[in-house]
PDB file of N, CA and C in Angstrom:
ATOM      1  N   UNK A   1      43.301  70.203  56.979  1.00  0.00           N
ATOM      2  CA  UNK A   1      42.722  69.750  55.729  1.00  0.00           C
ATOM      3  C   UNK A   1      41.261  70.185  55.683  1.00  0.00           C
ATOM      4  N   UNK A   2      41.037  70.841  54.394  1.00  0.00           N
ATOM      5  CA  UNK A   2      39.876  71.248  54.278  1.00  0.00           C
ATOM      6  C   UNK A   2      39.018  70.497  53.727  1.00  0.00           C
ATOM      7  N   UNK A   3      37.415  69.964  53.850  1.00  0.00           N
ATOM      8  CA  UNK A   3      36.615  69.162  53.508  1.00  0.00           C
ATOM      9  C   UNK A   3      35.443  69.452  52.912  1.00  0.00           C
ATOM     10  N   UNK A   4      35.396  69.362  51.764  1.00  0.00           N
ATOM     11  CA  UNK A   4      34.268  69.845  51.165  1.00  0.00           C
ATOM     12  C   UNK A   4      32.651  69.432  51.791  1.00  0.00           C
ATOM     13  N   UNK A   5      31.995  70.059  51.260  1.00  0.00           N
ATOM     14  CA  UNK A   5      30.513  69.799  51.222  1.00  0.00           C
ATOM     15  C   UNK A   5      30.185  68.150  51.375  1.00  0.00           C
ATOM     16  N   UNK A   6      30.646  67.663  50.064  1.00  0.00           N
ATOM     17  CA  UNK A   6      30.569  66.523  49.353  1.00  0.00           C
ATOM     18  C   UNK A   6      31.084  65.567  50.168  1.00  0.00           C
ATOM     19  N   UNK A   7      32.164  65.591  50.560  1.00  0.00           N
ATOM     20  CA  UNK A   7      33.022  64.507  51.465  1.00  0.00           C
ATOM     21  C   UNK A   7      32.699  64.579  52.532  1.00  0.00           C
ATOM     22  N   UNK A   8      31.856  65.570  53.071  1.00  0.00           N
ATOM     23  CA  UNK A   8      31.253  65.182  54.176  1.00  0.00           C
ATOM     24  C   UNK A   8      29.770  64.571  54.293  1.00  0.00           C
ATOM     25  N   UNK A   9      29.241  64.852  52.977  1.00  0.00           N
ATOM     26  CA  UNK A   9      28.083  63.723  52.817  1.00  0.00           C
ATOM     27  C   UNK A   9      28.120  62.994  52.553  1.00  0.00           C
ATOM     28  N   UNK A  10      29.522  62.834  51.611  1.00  0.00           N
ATOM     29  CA  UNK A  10      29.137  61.294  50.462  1.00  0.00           C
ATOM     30  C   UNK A  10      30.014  60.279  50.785  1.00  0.00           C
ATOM     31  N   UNK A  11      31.138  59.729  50.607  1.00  0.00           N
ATOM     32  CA  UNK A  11      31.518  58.819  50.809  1.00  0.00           C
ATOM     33  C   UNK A  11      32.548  58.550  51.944  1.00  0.00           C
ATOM     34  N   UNK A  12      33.011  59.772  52.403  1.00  0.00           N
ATOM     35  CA  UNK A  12      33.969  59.681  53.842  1.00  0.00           C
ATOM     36  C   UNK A  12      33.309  59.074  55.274  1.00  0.00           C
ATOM     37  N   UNK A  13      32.260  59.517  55.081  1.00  0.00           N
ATOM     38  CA  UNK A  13      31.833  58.959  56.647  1.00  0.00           C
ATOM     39  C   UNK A  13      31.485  57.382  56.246  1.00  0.00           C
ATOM     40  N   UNK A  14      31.330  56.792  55.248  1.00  0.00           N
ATOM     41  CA  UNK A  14      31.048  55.551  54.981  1.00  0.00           C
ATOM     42  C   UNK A  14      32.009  54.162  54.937  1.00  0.00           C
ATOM     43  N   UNK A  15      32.927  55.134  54.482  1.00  0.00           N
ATOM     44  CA  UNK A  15      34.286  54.889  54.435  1.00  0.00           C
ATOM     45  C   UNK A  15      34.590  54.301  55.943  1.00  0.00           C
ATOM     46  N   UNK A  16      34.988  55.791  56.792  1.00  0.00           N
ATOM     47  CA  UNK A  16      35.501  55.696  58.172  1.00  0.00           C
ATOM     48  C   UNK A  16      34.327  54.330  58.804  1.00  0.00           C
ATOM     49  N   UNK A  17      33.413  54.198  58.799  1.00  0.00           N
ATOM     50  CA  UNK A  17      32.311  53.221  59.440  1.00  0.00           C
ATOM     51  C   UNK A  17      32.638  52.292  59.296  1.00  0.00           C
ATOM     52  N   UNK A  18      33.428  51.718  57.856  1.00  0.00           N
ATOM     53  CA  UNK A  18      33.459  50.596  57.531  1.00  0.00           C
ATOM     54  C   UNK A  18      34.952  50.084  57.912  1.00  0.00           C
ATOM     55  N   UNK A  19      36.062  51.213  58.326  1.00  0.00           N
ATOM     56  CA  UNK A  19      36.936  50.790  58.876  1.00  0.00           C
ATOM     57  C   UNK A  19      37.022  50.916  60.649  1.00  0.00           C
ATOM     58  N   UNK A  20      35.903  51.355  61.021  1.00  0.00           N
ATOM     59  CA  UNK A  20      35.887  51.437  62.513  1.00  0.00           C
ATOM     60  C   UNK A  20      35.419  49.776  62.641  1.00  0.00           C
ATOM     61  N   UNK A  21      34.222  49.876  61.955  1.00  0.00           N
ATOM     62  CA  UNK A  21      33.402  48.429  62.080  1.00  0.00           C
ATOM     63  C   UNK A  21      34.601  47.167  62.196  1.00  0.00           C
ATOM     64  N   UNK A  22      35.460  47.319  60.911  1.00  0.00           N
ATOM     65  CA  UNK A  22      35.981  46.300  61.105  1.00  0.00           C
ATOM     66  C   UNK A  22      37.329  46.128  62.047  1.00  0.00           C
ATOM     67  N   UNK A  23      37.727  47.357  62.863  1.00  0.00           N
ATOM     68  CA  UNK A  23      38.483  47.280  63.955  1.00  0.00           C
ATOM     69  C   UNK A  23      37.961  46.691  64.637  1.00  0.00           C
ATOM     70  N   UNK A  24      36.233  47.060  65.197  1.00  0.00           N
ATOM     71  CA  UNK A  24      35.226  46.029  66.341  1.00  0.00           C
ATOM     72  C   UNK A  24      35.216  44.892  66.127  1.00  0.00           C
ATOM     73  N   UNK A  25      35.062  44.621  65.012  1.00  0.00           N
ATOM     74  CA  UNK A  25      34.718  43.349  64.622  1.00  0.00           C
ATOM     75  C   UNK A  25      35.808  42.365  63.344  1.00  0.00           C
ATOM     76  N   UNK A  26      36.560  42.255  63.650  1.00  0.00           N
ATOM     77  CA  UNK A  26      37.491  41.793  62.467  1.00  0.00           C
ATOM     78  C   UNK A  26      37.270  40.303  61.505  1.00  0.00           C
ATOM     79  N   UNK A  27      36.613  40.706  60.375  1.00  0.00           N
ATOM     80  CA  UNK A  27      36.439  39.809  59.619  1.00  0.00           C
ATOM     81  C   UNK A  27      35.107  40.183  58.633  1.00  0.00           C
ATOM     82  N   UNK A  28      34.424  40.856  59.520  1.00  0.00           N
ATOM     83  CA  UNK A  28      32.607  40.759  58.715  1.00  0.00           C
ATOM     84  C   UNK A  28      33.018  41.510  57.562  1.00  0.00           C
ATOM     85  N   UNK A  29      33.913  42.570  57.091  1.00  0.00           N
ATOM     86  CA  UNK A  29      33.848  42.837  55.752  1.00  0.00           C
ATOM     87  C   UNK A  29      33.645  42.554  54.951  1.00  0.00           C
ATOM     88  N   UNK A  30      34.889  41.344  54.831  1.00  0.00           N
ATOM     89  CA  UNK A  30      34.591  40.427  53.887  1.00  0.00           C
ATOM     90  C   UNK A  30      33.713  39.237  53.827  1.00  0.00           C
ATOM     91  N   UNK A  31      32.989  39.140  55.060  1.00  0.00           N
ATOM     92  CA  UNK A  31      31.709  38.280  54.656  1.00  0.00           C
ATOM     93  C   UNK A  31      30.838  39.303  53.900  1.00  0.00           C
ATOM     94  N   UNK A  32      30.621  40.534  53.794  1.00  0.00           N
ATOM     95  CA  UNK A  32      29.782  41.349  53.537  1.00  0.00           C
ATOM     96  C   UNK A  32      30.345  41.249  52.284  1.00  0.00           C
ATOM     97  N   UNK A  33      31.203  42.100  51.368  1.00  0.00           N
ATOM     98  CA  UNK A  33      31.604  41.977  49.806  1.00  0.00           C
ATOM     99  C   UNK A  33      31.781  40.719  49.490  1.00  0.00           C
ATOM    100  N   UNK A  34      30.666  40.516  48.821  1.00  0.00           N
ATOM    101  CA  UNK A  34      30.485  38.676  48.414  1.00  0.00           C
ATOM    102  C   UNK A  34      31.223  38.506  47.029  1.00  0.00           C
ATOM    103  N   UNK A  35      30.752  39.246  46.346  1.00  0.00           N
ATOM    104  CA  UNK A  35      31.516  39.459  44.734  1.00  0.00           C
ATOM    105  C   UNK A  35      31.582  40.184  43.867  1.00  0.00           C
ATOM    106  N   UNK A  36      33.165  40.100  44.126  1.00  0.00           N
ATOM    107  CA  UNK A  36      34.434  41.170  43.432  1.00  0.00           C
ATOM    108  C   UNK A  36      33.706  41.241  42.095  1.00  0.00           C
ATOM    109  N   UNK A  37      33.852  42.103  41.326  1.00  0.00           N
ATOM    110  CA  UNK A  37      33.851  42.537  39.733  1.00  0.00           C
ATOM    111  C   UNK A  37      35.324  43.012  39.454  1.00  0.00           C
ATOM    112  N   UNK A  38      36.513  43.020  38.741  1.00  0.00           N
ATOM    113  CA  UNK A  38      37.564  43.810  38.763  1.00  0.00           C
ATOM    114  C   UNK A  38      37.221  45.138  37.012  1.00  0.00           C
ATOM    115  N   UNK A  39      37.474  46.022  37.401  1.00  0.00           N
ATOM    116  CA  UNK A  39      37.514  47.407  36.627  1.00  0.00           C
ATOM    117  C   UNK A  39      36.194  47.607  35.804  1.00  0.00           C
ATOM    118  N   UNK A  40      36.332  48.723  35.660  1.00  0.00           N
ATOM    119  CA  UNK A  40      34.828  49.514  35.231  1.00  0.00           C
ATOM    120  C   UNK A  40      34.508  48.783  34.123  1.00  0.00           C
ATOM    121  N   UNK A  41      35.686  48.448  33.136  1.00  0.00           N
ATOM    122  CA  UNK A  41      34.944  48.062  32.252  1.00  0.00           C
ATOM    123  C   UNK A  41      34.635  46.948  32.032  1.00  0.00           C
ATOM    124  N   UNK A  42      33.924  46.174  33.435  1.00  0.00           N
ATOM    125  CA  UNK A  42      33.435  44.467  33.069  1.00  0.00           C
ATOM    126  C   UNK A  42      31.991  45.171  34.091  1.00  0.00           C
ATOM    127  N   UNK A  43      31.920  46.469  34.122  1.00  0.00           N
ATOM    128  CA  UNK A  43      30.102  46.976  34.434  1.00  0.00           C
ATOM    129  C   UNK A  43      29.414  45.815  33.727  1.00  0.00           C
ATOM    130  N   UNK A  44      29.203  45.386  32.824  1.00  0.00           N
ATOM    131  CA  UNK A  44      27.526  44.297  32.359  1.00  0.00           C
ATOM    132  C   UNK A  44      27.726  42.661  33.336  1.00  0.00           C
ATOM    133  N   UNK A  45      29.385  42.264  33.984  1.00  0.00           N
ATOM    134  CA  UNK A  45      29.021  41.786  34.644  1.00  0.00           C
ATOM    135  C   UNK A  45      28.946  42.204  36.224  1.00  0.00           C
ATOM    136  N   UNK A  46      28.948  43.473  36.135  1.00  0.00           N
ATOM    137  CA  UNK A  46      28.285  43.554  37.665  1.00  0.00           C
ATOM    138  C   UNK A  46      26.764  43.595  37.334  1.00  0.00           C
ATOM    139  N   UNK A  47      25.988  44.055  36.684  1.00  0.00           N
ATOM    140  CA  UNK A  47      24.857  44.464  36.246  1.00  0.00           C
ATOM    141  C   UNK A  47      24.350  43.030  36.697  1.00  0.00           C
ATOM    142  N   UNK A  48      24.841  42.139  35.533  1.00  0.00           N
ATOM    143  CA  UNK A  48      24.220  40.453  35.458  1.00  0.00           C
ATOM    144  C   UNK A  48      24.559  39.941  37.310  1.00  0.00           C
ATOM    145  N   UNK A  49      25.497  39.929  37.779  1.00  0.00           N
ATOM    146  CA  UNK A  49      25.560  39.221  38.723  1.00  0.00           C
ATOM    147  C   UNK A  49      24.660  40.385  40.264  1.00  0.00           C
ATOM    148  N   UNK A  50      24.646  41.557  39.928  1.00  0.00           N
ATOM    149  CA  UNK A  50      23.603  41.919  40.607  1.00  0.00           C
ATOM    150  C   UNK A  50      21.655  41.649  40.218  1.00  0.00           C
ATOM    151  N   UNK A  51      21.363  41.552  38.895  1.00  0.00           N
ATOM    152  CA  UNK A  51      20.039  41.265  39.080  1.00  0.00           C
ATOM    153  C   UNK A  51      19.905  39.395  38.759  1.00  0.00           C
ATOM    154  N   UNK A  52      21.254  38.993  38.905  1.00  0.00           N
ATOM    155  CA  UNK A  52      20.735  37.111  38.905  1.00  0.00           C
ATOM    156  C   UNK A  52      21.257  36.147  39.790  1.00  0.00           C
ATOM    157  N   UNK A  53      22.333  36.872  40.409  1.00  0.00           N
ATOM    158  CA  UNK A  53      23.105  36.183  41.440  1.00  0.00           C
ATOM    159  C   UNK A  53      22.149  36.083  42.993  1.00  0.00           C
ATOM    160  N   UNK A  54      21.460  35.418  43.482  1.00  0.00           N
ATOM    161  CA  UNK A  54      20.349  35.328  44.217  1.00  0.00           C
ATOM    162  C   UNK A  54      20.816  34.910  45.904  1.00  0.00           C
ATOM    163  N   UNK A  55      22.814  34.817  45.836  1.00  0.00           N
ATOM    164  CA  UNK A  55      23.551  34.737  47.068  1.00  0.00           C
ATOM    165  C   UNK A  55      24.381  36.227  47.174  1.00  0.00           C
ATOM    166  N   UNK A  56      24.158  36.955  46.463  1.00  0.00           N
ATOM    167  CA  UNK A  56      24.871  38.112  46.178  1.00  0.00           C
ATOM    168  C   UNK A  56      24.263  39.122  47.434  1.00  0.00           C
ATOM    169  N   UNK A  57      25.356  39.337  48.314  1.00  0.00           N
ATOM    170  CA  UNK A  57      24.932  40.116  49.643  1.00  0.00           C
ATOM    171  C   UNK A  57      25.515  42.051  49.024  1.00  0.00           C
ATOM    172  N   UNK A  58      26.392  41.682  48.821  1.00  0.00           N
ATOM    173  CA  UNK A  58      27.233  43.431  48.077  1.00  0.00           C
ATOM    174  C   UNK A  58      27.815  42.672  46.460  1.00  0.00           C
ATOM    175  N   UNK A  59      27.948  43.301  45.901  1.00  0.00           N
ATOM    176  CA  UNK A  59      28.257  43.476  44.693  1.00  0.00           C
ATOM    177  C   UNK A  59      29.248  44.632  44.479  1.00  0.00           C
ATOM    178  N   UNK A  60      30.408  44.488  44.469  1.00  0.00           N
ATOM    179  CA  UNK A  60      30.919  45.807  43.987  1.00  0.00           C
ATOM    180  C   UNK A  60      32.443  45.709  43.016  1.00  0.00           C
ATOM    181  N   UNK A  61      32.501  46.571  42.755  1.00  0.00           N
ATOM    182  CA  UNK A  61      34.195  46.697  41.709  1.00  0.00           C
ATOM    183  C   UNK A  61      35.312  46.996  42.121  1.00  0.00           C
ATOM    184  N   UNK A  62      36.525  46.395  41.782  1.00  0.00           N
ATOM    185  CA  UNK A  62      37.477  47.015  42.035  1.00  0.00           C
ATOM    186  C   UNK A  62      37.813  47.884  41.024  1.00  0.00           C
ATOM    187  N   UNK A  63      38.428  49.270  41.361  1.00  0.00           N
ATOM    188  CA  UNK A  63      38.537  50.183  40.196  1.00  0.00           C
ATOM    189  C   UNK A  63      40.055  50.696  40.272  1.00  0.00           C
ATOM    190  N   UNK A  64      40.816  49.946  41.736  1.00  0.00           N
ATOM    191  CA  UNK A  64      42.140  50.468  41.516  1.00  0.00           C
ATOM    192  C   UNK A  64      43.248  48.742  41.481  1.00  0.00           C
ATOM    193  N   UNK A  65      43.389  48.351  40.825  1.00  0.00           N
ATOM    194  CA  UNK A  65      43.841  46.559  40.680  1.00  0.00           C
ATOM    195  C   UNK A  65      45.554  46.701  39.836  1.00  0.00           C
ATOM    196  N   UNK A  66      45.611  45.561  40.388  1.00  0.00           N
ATOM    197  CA  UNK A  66      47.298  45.536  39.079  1.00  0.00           C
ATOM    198  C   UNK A  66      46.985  44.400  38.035  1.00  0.00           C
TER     199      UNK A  66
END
């Protein structure tokens, strides 16, 4: 498998870290993603709960959900 430029800067090695990490350590992930957003298009409340949520450790979206 061939690997671009990109995937080797951008999000693969971040990726792999975060699933090595949590082989070492099983659990801190999810202390780390504090709160879910589900799909792109509720962006204004990630926006709001990133500049007011003042327990907010990660902030991030789910973008693939049922």
């Amino acid at each position: 498998m061939k690997c671009s430029a990109y995937e080797a800067t951008g999000y693969t090695p971040g990726v792999y870290d975060f699933a090595r990490a949590e082989l070492e350590f099983p659990g801190w992930l999810t202390k780390l993603l504090t709160h879910p957003v589900t799909g792109l298009e509720n962006y204004q409340k990630m926006m709001q709960t990133l500049t007011t949520e003042g327990g907010a450790i990660k902030v991030f979206v789910n973008v693939a959900y049922e």
